[in-house]
Protein backbone atom coordinates (compact mmCIF):
# COMPACT_ATOMS: atom_id res chain seq x y z
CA UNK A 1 0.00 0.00 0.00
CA UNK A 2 3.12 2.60 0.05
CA UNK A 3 3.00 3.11 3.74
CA UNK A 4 5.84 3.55 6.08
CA UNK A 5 5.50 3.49 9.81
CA UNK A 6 8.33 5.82 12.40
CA UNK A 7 7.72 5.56 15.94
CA UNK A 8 8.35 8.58 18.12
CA UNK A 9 9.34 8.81 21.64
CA UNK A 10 6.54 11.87 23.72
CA UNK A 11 8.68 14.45 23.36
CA UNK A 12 9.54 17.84 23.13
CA UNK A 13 11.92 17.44 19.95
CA UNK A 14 9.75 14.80 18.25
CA UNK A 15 7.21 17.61 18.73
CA UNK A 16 9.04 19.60 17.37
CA UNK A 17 9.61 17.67 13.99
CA UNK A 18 5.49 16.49 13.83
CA UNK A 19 4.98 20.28 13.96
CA UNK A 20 7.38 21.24 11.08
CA UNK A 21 7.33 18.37 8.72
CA UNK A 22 10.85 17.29 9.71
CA UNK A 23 12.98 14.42 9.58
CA UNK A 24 16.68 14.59 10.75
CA UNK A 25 19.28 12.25 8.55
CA UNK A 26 21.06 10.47 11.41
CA UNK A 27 25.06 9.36 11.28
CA UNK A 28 25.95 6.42 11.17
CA UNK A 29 27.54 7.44 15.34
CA UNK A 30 24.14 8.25 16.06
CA UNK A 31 22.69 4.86 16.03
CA UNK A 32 21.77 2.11 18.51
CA UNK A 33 23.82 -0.80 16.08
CA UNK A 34 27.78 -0.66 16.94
CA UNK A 35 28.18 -2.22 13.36
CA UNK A 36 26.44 0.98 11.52
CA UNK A 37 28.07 1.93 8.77
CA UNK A 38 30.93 -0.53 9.31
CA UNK A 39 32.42 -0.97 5.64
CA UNK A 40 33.58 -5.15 4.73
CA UNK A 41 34.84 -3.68 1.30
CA UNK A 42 38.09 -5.37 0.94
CA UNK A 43 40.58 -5.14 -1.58
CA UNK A 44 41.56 -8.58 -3.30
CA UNK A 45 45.23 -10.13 -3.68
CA UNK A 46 45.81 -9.13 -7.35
CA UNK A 47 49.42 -7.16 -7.83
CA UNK A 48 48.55 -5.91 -11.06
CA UNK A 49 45.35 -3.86 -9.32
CA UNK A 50 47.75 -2.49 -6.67
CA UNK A 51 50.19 -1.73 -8.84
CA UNK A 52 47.61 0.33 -10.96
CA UNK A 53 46.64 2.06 -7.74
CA UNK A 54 49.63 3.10 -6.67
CA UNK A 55 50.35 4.31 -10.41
CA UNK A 56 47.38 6.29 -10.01
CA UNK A 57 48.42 7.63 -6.35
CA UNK A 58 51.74 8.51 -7.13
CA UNK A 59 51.54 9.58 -10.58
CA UNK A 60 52.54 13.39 -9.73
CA UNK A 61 55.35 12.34 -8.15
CA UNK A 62 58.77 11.93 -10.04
CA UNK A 63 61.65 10.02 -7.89
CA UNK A 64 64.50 7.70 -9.15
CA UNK A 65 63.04 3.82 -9.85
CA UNK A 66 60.07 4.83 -9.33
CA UNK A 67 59.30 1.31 -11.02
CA UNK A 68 60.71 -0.36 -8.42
CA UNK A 69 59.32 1.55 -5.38
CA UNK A 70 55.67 0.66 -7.26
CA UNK A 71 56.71 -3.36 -7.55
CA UNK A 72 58.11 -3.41 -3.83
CA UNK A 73 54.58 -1.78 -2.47
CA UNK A 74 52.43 -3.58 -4.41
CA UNK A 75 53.77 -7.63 -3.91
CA UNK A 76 53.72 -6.37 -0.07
CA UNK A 77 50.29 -5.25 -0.37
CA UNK A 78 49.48 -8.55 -2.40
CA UNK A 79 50.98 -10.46 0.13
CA UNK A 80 48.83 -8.78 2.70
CA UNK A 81 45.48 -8.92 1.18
CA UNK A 82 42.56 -8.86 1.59
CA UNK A 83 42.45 -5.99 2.93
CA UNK A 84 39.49 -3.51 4.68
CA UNK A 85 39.94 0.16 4.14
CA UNK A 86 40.90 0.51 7.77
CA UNK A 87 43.29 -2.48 7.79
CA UNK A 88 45.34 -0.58 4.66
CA UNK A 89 45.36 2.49 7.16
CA UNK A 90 46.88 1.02 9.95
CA UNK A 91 50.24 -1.01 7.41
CA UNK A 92 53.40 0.88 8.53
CA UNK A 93 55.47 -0.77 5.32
CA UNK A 94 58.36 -1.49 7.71
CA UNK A 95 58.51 -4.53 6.42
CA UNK A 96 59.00 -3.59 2.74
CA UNK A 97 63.30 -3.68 1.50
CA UNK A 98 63.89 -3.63 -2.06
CA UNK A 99 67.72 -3.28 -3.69
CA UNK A 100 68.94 0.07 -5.68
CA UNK A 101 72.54 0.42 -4.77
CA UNK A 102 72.13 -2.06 -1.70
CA UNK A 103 69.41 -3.33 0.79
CA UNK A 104 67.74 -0.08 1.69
CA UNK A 105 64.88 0.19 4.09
CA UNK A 106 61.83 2.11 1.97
CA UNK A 107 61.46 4.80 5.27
CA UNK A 108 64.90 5.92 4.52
CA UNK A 109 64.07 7.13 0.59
CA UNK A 110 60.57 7.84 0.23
CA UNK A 111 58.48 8.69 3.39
CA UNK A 112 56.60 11.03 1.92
CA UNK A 113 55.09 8.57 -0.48
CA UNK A 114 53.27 6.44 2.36
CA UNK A 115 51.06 9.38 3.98
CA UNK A 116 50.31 10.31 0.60
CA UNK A 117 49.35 6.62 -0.20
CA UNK A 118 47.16 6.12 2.39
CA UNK A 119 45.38 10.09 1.82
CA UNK A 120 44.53 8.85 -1.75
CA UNK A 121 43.16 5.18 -0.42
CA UNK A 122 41.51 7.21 2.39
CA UNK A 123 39.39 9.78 -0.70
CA UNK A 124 38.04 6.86 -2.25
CA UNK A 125 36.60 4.92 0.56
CA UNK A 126 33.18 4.29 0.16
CA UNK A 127 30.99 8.36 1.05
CA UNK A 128 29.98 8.32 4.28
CA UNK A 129 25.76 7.97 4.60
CA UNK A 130 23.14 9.42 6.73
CA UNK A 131 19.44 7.87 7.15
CA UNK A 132 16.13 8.11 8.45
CA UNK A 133 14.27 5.13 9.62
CA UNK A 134 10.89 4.09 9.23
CA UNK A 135 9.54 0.72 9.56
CA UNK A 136 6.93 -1.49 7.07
CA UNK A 137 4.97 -2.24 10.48
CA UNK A 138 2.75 -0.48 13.15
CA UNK A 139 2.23 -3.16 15.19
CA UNK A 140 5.17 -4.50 16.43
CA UNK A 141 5.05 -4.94 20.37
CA UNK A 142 8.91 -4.21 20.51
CA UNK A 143 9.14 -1.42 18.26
CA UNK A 144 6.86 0.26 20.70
CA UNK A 145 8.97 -0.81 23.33
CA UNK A 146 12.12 0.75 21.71
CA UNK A 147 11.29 3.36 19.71
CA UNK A 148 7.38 4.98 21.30
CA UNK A 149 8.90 5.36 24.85
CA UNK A 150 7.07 2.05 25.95
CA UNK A 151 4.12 2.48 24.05
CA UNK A 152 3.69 6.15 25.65
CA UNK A 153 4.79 7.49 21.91
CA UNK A 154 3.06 7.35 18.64
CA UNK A 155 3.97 6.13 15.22
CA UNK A 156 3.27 8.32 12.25
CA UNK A 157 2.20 7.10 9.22
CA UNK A 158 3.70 8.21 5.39
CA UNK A 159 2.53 7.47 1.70
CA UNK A 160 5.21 7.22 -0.45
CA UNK A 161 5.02 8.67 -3.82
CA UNK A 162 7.07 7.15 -6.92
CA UNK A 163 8.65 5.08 -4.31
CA UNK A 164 9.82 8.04 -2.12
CA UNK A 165 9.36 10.82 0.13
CA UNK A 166 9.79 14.42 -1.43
CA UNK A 167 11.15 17.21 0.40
CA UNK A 168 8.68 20.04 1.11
CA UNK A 169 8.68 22.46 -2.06
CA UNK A 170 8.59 25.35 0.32
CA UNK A 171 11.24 24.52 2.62
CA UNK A 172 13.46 22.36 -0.16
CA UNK A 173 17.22 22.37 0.45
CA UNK A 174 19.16 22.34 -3.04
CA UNK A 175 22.55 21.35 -1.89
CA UNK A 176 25.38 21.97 0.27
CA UNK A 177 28.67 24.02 -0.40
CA UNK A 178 31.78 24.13 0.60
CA UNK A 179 34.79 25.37 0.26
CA UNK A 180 37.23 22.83 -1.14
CA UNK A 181 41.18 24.03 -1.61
CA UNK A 182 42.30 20.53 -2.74
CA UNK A 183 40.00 20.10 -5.37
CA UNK A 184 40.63 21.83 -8.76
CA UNK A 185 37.69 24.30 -7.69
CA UNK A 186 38.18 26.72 -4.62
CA UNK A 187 34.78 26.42 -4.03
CA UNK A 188 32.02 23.51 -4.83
CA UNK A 189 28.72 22.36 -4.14
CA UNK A 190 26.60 19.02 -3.83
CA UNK A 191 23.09 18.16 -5.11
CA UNK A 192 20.90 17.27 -2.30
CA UNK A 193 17.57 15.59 -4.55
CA UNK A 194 14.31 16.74 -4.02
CA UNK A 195 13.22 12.98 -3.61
CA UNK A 196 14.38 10.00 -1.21
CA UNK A 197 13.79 6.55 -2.37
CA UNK A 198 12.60 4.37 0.46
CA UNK A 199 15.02 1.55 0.54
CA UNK A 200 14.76 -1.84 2.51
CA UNK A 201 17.58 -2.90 4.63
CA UNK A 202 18.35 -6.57 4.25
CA UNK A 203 19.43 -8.57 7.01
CA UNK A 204 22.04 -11.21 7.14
CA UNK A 205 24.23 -12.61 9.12
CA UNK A 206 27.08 -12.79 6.83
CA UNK A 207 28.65 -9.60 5.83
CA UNK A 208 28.67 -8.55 1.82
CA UNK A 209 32.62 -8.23 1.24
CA UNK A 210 32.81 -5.87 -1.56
CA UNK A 211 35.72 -5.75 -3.68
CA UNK A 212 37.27 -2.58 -2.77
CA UNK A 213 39.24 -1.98 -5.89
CA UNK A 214 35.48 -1.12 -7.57
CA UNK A 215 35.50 2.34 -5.59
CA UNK A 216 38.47 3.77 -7.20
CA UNK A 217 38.62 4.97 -11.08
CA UNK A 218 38.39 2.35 -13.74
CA UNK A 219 42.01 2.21 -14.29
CA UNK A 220 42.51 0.88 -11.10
CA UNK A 221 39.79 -1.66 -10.81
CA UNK A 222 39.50 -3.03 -14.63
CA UNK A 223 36.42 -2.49 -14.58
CA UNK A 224 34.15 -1.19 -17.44
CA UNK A 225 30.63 -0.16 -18.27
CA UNK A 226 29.24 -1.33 -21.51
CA UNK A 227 25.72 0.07 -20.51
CA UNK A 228 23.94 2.87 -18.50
CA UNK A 229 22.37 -0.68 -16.82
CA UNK A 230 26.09 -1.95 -15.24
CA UNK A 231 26.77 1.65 -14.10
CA UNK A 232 23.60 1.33 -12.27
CA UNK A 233 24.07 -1.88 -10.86
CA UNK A 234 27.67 -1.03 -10.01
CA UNK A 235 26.01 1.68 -7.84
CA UNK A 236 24.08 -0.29 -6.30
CA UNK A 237 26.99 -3.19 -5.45
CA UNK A 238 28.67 0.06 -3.46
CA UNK A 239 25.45 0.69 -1.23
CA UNK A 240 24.77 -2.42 -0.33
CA UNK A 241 26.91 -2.84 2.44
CA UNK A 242 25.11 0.27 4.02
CA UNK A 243 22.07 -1.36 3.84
CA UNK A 244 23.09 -4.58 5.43
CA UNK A 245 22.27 -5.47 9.15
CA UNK A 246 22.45 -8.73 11.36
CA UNK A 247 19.37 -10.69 11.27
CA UNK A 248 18.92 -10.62 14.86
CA UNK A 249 17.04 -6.71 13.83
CA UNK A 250 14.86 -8.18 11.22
CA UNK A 251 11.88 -7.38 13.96
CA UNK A 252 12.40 -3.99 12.99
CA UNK A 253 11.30 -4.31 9.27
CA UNK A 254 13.32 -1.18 8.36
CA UNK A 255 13.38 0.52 5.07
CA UNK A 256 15.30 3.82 4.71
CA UNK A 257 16.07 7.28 3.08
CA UNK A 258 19.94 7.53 2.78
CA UNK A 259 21.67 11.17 2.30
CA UNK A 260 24.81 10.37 0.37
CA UNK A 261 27.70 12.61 1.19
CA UNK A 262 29.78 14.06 -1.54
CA UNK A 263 32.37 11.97 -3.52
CA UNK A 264 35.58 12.98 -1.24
CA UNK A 265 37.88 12.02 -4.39
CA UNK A 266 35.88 15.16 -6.08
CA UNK A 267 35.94 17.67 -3.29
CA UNK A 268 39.79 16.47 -2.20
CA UNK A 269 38.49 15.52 1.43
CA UNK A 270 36.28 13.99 3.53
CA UNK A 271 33.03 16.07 3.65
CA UNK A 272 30.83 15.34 6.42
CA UNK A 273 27.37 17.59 6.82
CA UNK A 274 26.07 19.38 10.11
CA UNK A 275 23.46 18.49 12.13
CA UNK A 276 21.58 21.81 10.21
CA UNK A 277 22.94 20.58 7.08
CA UNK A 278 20.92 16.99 8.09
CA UNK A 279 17.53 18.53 9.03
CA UNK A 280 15.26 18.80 5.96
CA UNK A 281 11.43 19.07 5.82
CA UNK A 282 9.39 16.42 3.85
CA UNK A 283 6.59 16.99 1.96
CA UNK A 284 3.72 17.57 4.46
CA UNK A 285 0.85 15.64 2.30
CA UNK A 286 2.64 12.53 2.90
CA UNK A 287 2.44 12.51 6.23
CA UNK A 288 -1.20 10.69 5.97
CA UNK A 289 -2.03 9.38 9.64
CA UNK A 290 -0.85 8.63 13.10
CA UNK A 291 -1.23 5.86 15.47
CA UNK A 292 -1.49 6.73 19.21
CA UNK A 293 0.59 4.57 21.86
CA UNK A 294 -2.09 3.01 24.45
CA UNK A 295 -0.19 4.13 27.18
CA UNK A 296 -0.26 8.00 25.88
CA UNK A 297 -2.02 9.97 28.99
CA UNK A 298 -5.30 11.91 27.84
CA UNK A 299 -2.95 15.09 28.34
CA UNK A 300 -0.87 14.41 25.31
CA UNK A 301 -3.59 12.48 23.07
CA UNK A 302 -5.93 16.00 23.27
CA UNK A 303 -2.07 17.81 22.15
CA UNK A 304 -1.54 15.55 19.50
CA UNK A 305 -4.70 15.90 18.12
CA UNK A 306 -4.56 19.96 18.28
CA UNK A 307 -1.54 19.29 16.22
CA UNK A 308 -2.78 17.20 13.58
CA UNK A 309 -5.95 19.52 13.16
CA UNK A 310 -3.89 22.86 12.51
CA UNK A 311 -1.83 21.12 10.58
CA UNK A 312 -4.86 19.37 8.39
CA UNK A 313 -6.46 22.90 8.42
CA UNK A 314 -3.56 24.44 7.14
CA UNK A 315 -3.03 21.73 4.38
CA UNK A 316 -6.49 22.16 3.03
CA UNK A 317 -5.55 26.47 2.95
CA UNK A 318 -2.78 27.04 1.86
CA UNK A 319 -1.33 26.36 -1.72
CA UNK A 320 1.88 24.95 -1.96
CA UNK A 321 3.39 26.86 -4.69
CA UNK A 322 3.24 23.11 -6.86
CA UNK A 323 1.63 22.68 -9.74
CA UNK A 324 0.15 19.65 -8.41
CA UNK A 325 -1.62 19.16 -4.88
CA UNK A 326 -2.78 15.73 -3.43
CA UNK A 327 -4.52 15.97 -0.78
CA UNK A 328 -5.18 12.84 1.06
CA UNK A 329 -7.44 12.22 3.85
CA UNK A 330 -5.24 11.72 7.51
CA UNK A 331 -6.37 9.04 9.98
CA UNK A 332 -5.69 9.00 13.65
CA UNK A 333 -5.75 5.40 14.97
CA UNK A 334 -5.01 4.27 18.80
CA UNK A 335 -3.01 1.19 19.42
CA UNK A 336 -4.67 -0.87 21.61
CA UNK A 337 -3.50 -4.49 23.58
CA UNK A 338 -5.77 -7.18 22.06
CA UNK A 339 -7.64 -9.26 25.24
CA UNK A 340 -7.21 -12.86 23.69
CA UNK A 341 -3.49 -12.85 22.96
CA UNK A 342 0.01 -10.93 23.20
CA UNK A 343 -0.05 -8.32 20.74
CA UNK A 344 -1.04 -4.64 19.73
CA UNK A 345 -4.36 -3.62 16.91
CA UNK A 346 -4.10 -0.72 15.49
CA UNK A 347 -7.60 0.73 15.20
CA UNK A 348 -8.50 3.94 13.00
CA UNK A 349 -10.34 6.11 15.44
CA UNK A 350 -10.98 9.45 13.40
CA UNK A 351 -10.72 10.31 9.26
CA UNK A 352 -9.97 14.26 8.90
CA UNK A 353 -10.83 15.25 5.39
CA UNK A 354 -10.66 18.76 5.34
CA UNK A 355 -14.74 19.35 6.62
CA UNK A 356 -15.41 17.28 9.37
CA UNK A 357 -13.96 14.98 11.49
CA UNK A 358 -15.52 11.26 10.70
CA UNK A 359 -15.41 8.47 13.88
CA UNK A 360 -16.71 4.83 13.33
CA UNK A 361 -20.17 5.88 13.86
CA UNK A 362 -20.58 8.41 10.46
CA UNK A 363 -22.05 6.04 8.04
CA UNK A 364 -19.15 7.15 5.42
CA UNK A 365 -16.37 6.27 7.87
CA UNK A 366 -15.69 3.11 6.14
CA UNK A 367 -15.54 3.65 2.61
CA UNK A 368 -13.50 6.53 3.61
CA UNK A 369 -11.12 4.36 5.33
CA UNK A 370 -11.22 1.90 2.15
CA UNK A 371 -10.53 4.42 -0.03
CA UNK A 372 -7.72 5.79 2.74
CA UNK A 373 -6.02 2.43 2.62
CA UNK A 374 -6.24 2.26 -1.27
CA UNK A 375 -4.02 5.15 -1.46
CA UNK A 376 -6.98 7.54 -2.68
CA UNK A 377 -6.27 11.04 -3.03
CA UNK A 378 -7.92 14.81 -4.14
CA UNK A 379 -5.19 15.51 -7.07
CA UNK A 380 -5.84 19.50 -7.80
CA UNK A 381 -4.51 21.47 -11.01
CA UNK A 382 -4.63 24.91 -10.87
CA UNK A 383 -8.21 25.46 -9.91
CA UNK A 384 -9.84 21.53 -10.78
CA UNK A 385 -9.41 18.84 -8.69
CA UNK A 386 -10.47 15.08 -9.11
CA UNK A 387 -10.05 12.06 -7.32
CA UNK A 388 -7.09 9.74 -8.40
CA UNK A 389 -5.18 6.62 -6.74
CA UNK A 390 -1.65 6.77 -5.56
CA UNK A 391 0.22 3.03 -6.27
C-alpha cells in the first residue's frame, strides 16, 4: 500500500519535527547498532590492481626507480590482502626492502610517499551515509517498546510517492557548499535531490565483502561499463553494504532514506554535513495518519490531536506553490493491547478530510477508510481537482 510506519518517543523534539514536517538524517555514530556503517569492502590479492593504484596515487610524483618503489609496495600489499579500508590504514610498510645500490629500508628514501598513499586510499573509501528510519509495520510490540517510549509514543504514518518521500517544495534544500582548496575548484557544491527513495535494509548474518578496488577509477579496478544498466548496478553493489544489518534486527522491518555525502575524491576531502545541514522538511501531504501509543495519557492524546488539526487545516488552505496538490485524507488510529493474545491492533479512530472529522459511527467512515487504505487522493490542477489513486 506505500505506507511507512516511524515511531516517536513523547517528546519535546519529536514535537518539534510532527509540527514542522521534519525528519533529521542520522550518522551512522548516532545509532543504537555498533556495526552501523561498518564498511567489509576489501581489496583482493591481485598485484597488477595495486600496482595500478599506486600508479594512479603517485603519478605526480617523479623520484628515481620509481618502477621499483611501485613493484616493492604492491607484492607487499598482495601479500597482505585482503584488505578492509581501515586495515590498509593502519600497514606501517616497515617490512618492505627492495635493492637500488644495496638493501635499503623504503622509510629511509621515500616517506613522503606512504602518507600520501594512504590520503589517496583514504578519498576513495566508500561516502559516508546518513538515514532516516521508518519501519513497514505499526504493530510491532517491541518497536513500541524501543522506539514509542514504551508504548507512551506514537507512530506516524507516510505514503510514499514514486517510491519516495519528497522534500517540502517550500522549505526544499538544493545542496550543500563548501569550500574545497584541494580540489581543482576553490569552491564547490553538492546536489541534495528533491526525492528519497525508500530503501529496505536486508538482514544477514554474513557480511557482503565488496571488492574494494570497484571504488576507485576504472584504471585501477579493470572495470568497465558497456551500458547505462552496469553503471547502475555497479552503484548499487557500493550501497549495499550500508544497507546490510544482522538478522537478529529483522523485527524492525526497516526501510530507509539515505543522504549520500559528496564523492571525497571530487571535493579532495572527507566532507561530512552538520546536524543543520541533516535537518530537511518532507513533503507535508505525505504525512497521511498517526497511530497513538495506548499508554499515551489523555494530556498528550488531546495535544496531539490539536496538532494534527492545525496542521490538516492548514493543508487544506494554503497552496503549496506546486503545480500539483494531493490531498489525502489523515487518519488518527489508537493502538490498543488485544484481550485474547500478546499483541497490539491498530484501530483507525478518526478520518480528517478537510470538513469534518468522521469516527466509526458516520455512516461514510468506512468507505472513507477503504478508499484511505487504497491510497486515494484529491489531485488538484490549478483550480480543478479530481479524485485519483496513488500506487
Amino acid at each position: 500500500m506505500g505506507l511507512y510506519y516511524r515511531y516517536r518517543p513523547m517528546s519535546e523534539l519529536s514535537i518539534k519535527e510532527l509540527m514542522y514536517d521534519e525528519m533529521f538524517f542520522a550518522s551512522t555514530e548516532e545509532s543504537n547498532d555498533p556495526y552501523e556503517g561498518k564498511v567489509f569492502f576489501k581489496f583482493e590479492k591481485s598485484q597488477e590492481k595495486w600496482n595500478r593504484l599506486l600508479d594512479v596515487a603517485w603519478k605526480n610524483i617523479e623520484i628515481p626507480n620509481k618502477d621499483k618503489y611501485i613493484e616493492a609496495f604492491s607484492k607487499y600489499l598482495t601479500d597482505k590482502s585482503p584488505l578492509t579500508f581501515d586495515e590498509f590504514q593502519t600497514l606501517d610498510f616497515k617490512e618492505i626492502k627492495f635493492s637500488t645500490t644495496g638493501e635499503l629500508s623504503i622509510f629511509n628514501t621515500v616517506l613522503h610517499l606512504i602518507p600520501m598513499l594512504k590520503s589517496f586510499v583514504e578519498l576513495y573509501k566508500p561516502d559516508k551515509r546518513y538515514f532516516v528510519s521508518f519501519s513497514k509495520t505499526p504493530d510491532n510490540y517491541l518497536m513500541w517498546s524501543h522506539y514509542a517510549n514504551k508504548h507512551n509514543g506514537y507512530c506516524l504514518i507516510f505514503r510514499s510517492i514514486d517510491g519516495g518521500i519528497y522534500q517540502s517544495h517550500n522549505r526544499y534544500r538544493k545542496g550543500i557548499s563548501r569550500n574545497t582548496p584541494n580540489s581543482f575548484s576553490p569552491h564547490m557544491s553538492y546536489a541534495i535531490p528533491q526525492k528519497f527513495v525508500m530503501t529496505d535494509v536486508i538482514y544477514n548474518d554474513d557480511e557482503t565483502n565488496v571488492n574494494a578496488f570497484l571504488c576507485f577509477p576504472e584504471y585501477v579496478g579493470g572495470h568497465k561499463f558497456e551500458n547505462e544498466d552496469e553503471r547502475i548496478a555497479h552503484c548499487i553493489q557500493l550501497q549495499k553494504p550500508f544497507l546490510e544489518k544482522n538478522s537478529c534486527w529483522s523485527y524492525e522491518q526497516e526501510t530507509r532514506l539515505l543522504l549520500n555525502c559528496p564523492h571525497a575524491w571530487l571535493f579532495g576531502e572527507n566532507i561530512e554535513y552538520t546536524k543543520n545541514e541533516r535537518l530537511l522538511h518532507y513533503d507535508s501531504s505525505q504525512l497521511v495518519g498517526i497511530v497513538l501509543g495506548h499508554k499515551m495519557s489523555n494530556e498528550d492524546k488531546s495535544r496531539i490531536k490539536e496538532i494534527i488539526y492545525e496542521k490538516m487545516e492548514n493543508r487544506h488552505k494554503n497552496n503549496s506553490g506546486k503545480d500539483i496538490r494531493r490531498l489525502f485524507d489523515f487518519v488518527l488510529f489508537e493502538a490498543e493491547l488485544s484481550p485474547q493474545k500478546r499483541c497490539v491492533e491498530i484501530v483507525p479512530k478518526e478520518i480528517y478530510g478537510g470538513i469534518k472529522v468522521l469516527t466509526p459511527k458516520d455512516e461514510a467512515f468506512k468507505k472513507k477508510y477503504e478508499e484511505w487504505e487504497q491510497g486515494y487522493c484529491i489531485e488538484i490542477k490549478g483550480t480543478s481537482g479530481s479524485k485519483v489513486k496513488i500506487d
